[in-house]
Protein backbone atom coordinates (compact mmCIF):
# COMPACT_ATOMS: atom_id res chain seq x y z
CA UNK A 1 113.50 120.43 106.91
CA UNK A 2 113.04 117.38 109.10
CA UNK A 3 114.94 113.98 107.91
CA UNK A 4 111.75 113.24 108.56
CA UNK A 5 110.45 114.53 105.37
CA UNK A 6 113.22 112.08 103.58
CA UNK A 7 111.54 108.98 104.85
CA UNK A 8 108.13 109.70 103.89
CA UNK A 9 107.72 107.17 101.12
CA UNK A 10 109.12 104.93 103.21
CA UNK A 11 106.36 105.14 105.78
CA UNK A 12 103.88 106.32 103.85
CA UNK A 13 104.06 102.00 102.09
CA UNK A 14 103.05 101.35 105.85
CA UNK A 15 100.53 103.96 106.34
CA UNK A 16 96.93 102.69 106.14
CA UNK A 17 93.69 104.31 107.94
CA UNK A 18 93.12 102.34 110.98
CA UNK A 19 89.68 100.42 110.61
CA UNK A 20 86.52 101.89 113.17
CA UNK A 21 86.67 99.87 116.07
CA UNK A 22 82.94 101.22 117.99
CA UNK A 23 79.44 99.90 117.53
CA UNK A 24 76.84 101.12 114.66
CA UNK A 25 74.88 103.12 117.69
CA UNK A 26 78.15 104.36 118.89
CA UNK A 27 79.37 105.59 115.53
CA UNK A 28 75.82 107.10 115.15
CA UNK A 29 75.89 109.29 118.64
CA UNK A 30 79.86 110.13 117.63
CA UNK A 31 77.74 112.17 114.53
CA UNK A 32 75.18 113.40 116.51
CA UNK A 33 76.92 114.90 119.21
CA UNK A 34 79.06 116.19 116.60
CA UNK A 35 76.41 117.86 114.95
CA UNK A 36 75.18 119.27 117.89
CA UNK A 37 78.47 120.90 118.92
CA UNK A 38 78.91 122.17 115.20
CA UNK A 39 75.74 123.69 114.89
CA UNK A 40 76.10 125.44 118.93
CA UNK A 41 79.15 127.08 117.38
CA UNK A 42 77.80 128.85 114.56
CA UNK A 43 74.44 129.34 116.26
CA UNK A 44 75.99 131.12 119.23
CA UNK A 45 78.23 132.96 117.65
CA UNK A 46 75.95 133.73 114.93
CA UNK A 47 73.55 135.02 117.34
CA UNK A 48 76.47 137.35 118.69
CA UNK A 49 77.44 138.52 115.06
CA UNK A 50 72.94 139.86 114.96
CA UNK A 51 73.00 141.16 118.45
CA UNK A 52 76.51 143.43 117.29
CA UNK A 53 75.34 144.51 113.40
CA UNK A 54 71.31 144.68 114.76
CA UNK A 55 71.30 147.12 117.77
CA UNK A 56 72.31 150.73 117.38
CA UNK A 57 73.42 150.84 121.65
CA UNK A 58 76.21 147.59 120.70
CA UNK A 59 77.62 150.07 117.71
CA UNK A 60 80.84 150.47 120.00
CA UNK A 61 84.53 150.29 119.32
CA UNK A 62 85.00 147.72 121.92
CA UNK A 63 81.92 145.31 120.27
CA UNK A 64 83.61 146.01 116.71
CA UNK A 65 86.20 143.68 118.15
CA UNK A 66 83.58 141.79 119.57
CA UNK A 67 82.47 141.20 116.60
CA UNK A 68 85.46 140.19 114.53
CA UNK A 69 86.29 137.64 117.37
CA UNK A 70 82.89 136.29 116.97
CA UNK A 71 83.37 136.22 112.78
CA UNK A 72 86.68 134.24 113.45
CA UNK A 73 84.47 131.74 115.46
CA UNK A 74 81.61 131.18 113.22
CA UNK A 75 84.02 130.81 110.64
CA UNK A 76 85.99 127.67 112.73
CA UNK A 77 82.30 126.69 113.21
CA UNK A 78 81.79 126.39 109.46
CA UNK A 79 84.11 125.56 107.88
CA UNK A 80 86.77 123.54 110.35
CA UNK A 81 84.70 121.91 112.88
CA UNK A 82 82.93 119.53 110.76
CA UNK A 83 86.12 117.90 108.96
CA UNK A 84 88.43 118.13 112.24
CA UNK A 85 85.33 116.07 113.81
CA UNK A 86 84.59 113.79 110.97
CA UNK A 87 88.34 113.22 111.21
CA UNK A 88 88.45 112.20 114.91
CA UNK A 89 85.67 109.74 114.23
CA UNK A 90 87.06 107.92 110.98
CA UNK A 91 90.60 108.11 112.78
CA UNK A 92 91.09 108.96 108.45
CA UNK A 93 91.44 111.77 106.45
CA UNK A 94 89.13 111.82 103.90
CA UNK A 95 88.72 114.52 101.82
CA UNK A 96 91.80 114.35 99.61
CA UNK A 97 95.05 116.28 99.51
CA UNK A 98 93.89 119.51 98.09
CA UNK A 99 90.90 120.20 100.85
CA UNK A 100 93.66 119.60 103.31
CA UNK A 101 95.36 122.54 102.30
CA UNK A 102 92.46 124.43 102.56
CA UNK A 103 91.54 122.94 106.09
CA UNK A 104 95.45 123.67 107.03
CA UNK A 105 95.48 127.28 106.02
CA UNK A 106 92.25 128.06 106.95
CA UNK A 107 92.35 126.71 110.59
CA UNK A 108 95.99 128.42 110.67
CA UNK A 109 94.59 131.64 109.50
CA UNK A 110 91.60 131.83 112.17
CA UNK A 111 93.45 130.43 115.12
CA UNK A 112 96.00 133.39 114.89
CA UNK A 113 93.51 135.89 113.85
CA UNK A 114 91.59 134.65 117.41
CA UNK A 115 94.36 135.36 119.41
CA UNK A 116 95.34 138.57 117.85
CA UNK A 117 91.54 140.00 118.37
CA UNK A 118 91.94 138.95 121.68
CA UNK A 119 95.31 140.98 121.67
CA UNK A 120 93.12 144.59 120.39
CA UNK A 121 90.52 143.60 123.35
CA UNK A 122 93.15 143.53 125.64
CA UNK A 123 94.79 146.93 124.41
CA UNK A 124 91.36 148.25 123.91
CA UNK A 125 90.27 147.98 127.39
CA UNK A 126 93.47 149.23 128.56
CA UNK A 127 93.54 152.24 126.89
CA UNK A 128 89.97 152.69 127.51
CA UNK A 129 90.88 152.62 131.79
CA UNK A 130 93.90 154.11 131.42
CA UNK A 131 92.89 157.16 129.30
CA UNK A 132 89.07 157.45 129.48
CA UNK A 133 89.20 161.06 128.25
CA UNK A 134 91.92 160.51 125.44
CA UNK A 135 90.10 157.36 124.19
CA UNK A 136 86.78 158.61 124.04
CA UNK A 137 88.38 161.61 121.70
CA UNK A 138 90.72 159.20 119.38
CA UNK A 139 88.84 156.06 119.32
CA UNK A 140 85.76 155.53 117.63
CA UNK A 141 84.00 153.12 115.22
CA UNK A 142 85.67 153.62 112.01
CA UNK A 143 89.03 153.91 113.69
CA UNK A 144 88.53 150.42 115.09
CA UNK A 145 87.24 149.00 112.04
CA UNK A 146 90.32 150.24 110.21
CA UNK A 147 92.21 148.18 112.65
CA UNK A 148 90.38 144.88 112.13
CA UNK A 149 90.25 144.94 108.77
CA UNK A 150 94.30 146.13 108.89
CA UNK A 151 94.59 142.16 111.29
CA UNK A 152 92.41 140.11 109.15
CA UNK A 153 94.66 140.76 106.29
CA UNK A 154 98.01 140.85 108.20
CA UNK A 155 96.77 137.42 109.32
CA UNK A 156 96.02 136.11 106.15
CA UNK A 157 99.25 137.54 105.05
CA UNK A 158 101.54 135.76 108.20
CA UNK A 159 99.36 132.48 107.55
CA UNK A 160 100.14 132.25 103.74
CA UNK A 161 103.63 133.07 103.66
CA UNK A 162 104.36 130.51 106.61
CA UNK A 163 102.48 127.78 104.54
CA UNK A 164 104.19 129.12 101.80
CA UNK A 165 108.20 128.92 102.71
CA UNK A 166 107.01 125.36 104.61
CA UNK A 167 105.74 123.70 101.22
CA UNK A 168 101.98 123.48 101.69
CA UNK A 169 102.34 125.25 98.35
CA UNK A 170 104.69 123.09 96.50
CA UNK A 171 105.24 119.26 95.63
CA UNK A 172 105.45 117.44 99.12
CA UNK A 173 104.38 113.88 99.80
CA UNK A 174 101.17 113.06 101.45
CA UNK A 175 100.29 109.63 102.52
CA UNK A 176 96.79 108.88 101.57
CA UNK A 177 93.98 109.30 104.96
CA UNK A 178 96.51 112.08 106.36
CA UNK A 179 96.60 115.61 107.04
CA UNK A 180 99.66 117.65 107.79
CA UNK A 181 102.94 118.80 106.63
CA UNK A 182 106.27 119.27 108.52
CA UNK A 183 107.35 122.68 109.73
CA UNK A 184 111.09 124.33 109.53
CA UNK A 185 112.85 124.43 112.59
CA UNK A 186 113.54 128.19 111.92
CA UNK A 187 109.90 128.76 111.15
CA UNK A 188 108.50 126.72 113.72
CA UNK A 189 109.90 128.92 116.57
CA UNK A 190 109.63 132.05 114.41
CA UNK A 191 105.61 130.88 114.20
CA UNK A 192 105.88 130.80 118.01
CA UNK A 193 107.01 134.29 118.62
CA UNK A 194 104.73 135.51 116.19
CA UNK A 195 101.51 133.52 116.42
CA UNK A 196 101.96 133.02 120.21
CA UNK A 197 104.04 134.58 122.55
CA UNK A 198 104.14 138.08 121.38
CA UNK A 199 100.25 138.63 121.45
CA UNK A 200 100.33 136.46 124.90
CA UNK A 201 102.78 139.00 126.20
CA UNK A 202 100.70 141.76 124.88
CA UNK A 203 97.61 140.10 126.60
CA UNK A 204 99.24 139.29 129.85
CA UNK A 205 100.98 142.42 130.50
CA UNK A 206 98.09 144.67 129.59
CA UNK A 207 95.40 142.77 131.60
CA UNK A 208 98.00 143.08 134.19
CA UNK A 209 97.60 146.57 134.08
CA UNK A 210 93.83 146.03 133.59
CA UNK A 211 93.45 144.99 136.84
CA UNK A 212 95.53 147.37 138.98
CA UNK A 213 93.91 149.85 137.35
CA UNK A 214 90.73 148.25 138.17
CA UNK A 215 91.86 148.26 141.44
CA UNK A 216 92.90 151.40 141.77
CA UNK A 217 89.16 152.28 140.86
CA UNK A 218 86.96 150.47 143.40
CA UNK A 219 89.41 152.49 145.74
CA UNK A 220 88.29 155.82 144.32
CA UNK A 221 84.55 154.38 144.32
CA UNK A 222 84.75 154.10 148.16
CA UNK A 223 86.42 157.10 148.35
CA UNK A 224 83.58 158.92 146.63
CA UNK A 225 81.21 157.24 148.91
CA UNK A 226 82.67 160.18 151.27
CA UNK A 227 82.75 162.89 149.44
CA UNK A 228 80.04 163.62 146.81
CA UNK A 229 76.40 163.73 146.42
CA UNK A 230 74.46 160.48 146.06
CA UNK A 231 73.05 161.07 142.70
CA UNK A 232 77.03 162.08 141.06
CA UNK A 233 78.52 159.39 143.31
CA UNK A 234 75.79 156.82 141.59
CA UNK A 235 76.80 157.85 138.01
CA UNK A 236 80.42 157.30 139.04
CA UNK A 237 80.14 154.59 140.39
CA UNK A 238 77.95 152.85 137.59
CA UNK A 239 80.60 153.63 135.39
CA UNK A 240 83.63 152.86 136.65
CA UNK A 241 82.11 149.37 137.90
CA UNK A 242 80.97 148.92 134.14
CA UNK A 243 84.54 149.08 133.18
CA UNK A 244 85.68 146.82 135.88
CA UNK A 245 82.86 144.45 134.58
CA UNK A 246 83.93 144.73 131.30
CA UNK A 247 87.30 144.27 131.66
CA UNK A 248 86.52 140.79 134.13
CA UNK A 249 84.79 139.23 131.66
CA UNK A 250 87.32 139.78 128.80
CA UNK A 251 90.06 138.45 131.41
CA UNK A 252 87.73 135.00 131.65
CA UNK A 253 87.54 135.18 127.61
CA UNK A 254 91.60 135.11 127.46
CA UNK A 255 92.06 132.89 130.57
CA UNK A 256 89.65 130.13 128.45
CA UNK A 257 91.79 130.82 124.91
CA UNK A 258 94.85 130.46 126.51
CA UNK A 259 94.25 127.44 128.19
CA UNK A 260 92.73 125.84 125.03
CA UNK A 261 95.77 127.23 123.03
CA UNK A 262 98.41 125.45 125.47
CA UNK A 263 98.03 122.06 124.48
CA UNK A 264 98.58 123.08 120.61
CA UNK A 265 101.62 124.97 121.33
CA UNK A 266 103.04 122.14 123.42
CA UNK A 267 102.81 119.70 121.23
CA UNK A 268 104.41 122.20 118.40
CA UNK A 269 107.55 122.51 120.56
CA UNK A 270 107.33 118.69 121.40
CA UNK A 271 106.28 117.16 118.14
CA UNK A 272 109.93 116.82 117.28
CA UNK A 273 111.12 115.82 120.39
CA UNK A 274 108.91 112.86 121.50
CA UNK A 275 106.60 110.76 119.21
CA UNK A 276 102.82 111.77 119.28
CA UNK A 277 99.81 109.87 117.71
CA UNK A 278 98.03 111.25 115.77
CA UNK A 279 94.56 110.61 117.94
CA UNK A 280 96.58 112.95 120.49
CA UNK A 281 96.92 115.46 118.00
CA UNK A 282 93.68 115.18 116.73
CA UNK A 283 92.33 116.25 120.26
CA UNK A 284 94.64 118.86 120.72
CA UNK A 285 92.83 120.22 117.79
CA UNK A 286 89.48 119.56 119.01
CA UNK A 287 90.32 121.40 122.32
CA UNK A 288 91.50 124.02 120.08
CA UNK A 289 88.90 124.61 117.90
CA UNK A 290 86.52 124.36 121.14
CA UNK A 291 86.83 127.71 121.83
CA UNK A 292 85.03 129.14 119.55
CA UNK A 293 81.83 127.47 121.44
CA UNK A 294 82.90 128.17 124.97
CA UNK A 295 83.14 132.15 123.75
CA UNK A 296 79.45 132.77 123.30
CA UNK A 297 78.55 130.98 126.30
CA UNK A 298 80.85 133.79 128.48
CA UNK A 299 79.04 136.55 126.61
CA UNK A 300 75.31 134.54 127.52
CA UNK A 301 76.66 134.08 131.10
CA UNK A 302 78.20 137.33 131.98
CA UNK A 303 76.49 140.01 130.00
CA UNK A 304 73.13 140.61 130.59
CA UNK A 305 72.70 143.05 127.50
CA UNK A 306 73.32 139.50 125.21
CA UNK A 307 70.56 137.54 126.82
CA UNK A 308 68.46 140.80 126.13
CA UNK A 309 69.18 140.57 122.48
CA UNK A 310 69.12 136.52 122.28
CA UNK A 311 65.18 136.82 123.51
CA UNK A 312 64.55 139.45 121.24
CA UNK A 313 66.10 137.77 118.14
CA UNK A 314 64.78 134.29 118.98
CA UNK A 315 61.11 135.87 119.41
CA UNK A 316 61.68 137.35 116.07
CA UNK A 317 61.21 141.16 117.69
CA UNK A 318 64.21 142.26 115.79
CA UNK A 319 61.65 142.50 112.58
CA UNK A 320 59.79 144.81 114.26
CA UNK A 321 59.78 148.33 113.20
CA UNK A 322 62.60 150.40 115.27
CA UNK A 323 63.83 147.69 117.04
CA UNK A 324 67.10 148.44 116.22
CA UNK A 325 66.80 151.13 118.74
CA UNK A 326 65.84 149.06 121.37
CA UNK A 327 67.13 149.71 124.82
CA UNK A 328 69.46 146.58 125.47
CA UNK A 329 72.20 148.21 128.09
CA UNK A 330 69.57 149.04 130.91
């Protein structure tokens, strides 16, 4: 461990929570907006989570990973959000040392979980343009569930154990109003590989391929403008451009994760190296856990089957009889 870890009563005589320096009204908006942000999270994603389970047409593999991304986000919505934000504000932690643990493996457990669902997307879109034929044959719903239930648990798994071997689990001191716990050398960089660049790799190499294959099909699309009858050239080409579609907005889904996964993953590699505050950490968390509100917003703004089901669930037509089978694709 850190000789860090040898000075902490030391520091932790020193350590008091630094008093609020904004106005009443200030402190008031802080909770407000706060609030706000909370409750888009788990309203957004909660109103992807109705749109997946509600209508028959969204019973896909592909939105069974949807949906599981969508879980992880409610979830940081719930249960993370409110404490990471009430911490930011009272520049304190308090909620004692045991909810800290929770909040700690919790957050770790969703945050990897994210990025690994985001990992399936990517080789789920992959194999989906690379293979139509074999994937349409070997992939279907209960195939895919198998495999997010198979990462939710090999998440919780990774997540425990690291906590585990870094003493989240055992006697370690805590100064009173903070959160956190120092990390192994061996196991921070071994938490890197695992819990970041591996599935990164995974994502960037198959959207890569994603795209050339992509490519490769609004070539064949023209192509086809040439050689086949209108009515077969405008099923093709419906198709294929759903794919491309599909496959776009996914890229714009990792593209936002990653870049609100950097600034953690920095400051894990540099929180040894130089000294940072713990207000910069606290936003690095913030921008973190900010994700999982930007997500439903790419579904609202890029798929026009979700704002079908948003107006039908906020108009309360998903009570009616059948609606289930509601056309929400055309």
């Amino acid at each position: 461990m850190n000789l860090t870890e040898l000075n902490l009563s030391d520091r932790c005589e020193h350590f008091s929570c630094p008093e609020r320096s904004v106005s009443p009204a200030v402190y008031i908006l802080l909770y407000v907006c706060s609030a706000a942000v909370v409750l888009l999270t788990m309203c957004g994603n909660l109103l992807v989570i109705i749109s997946v389970l509600h209508f028959k047409q969204l019973h896909t593999p592909t939105n069974m990973l949807v949906l599981s991304l969508a879980v992880s986000d409610f979830l940081v919505g719930a249960l993370i959000m409110p404490f990471m934000l009430i911490w930011t504000i009272e520049s304190c932690w308090i909620f004692g040392r045991g909810f800290c643990t929770f909040f700690l493996l919790v957050g770790g457990v969703l945050i990897t979980l994210s990025l690994y669902n985001i990992a399936l997307i990517a080789v789920d879109r992959y194999l989906a343009l690379s293979s139509p034929f074999l994937y349409t044959k070997t992939i279907f719903r209960r195939t895919m569930s198998i495999a997010v239930y198979s990462n939710w648990c090999m998440c919780l798994v990774y997540v425990i154990t690291f906590f585990y071997f870094n003493g989240i689990f055992m006697d370690f001191l805590l100064c009173p109003g903070e959160c956190a716990f120092l990390i192994n050398e061996v196991w921070a960089f071994l938490d890197l590989v695992v819990s970041f660049i591996f599935p990164l790799s995974v994502i960037i190499i198959l959207y890569s391929r994603v795209f050339l294959i992509a490519k490769k099909h609004a070539t064949a699309i023209r192509e086809l403008n040439n050689h086949t009858r209108a009515q077969t050239q405008k099923i093709t080409s419906h198709s294929m451009k759903s794919e491309r579609k599909a496959a776009k907005v996914l890229g714009i889904l990792v593209a936002v994760f990653i870049v609100c996964l950097l600034p953690y993953y920095i400051y894990s590699l540099l929180g040894d190296v130089i000294e940072i505050h713990t207000e910069t950490i606290q936003k690095v968390f913030i921008m973190l856990y900010l994700n999982s509100t930007i997500n439903p917003f790419i579904y609202a703004l890029f798929y026009p089957w979700f704002r079908r089901c948003i107006k039908l669930i906020i108009t309360l037509q998903i009570f009616q009889t059948d609606s289930a089978l509601i056309n929400v694709l055309s």
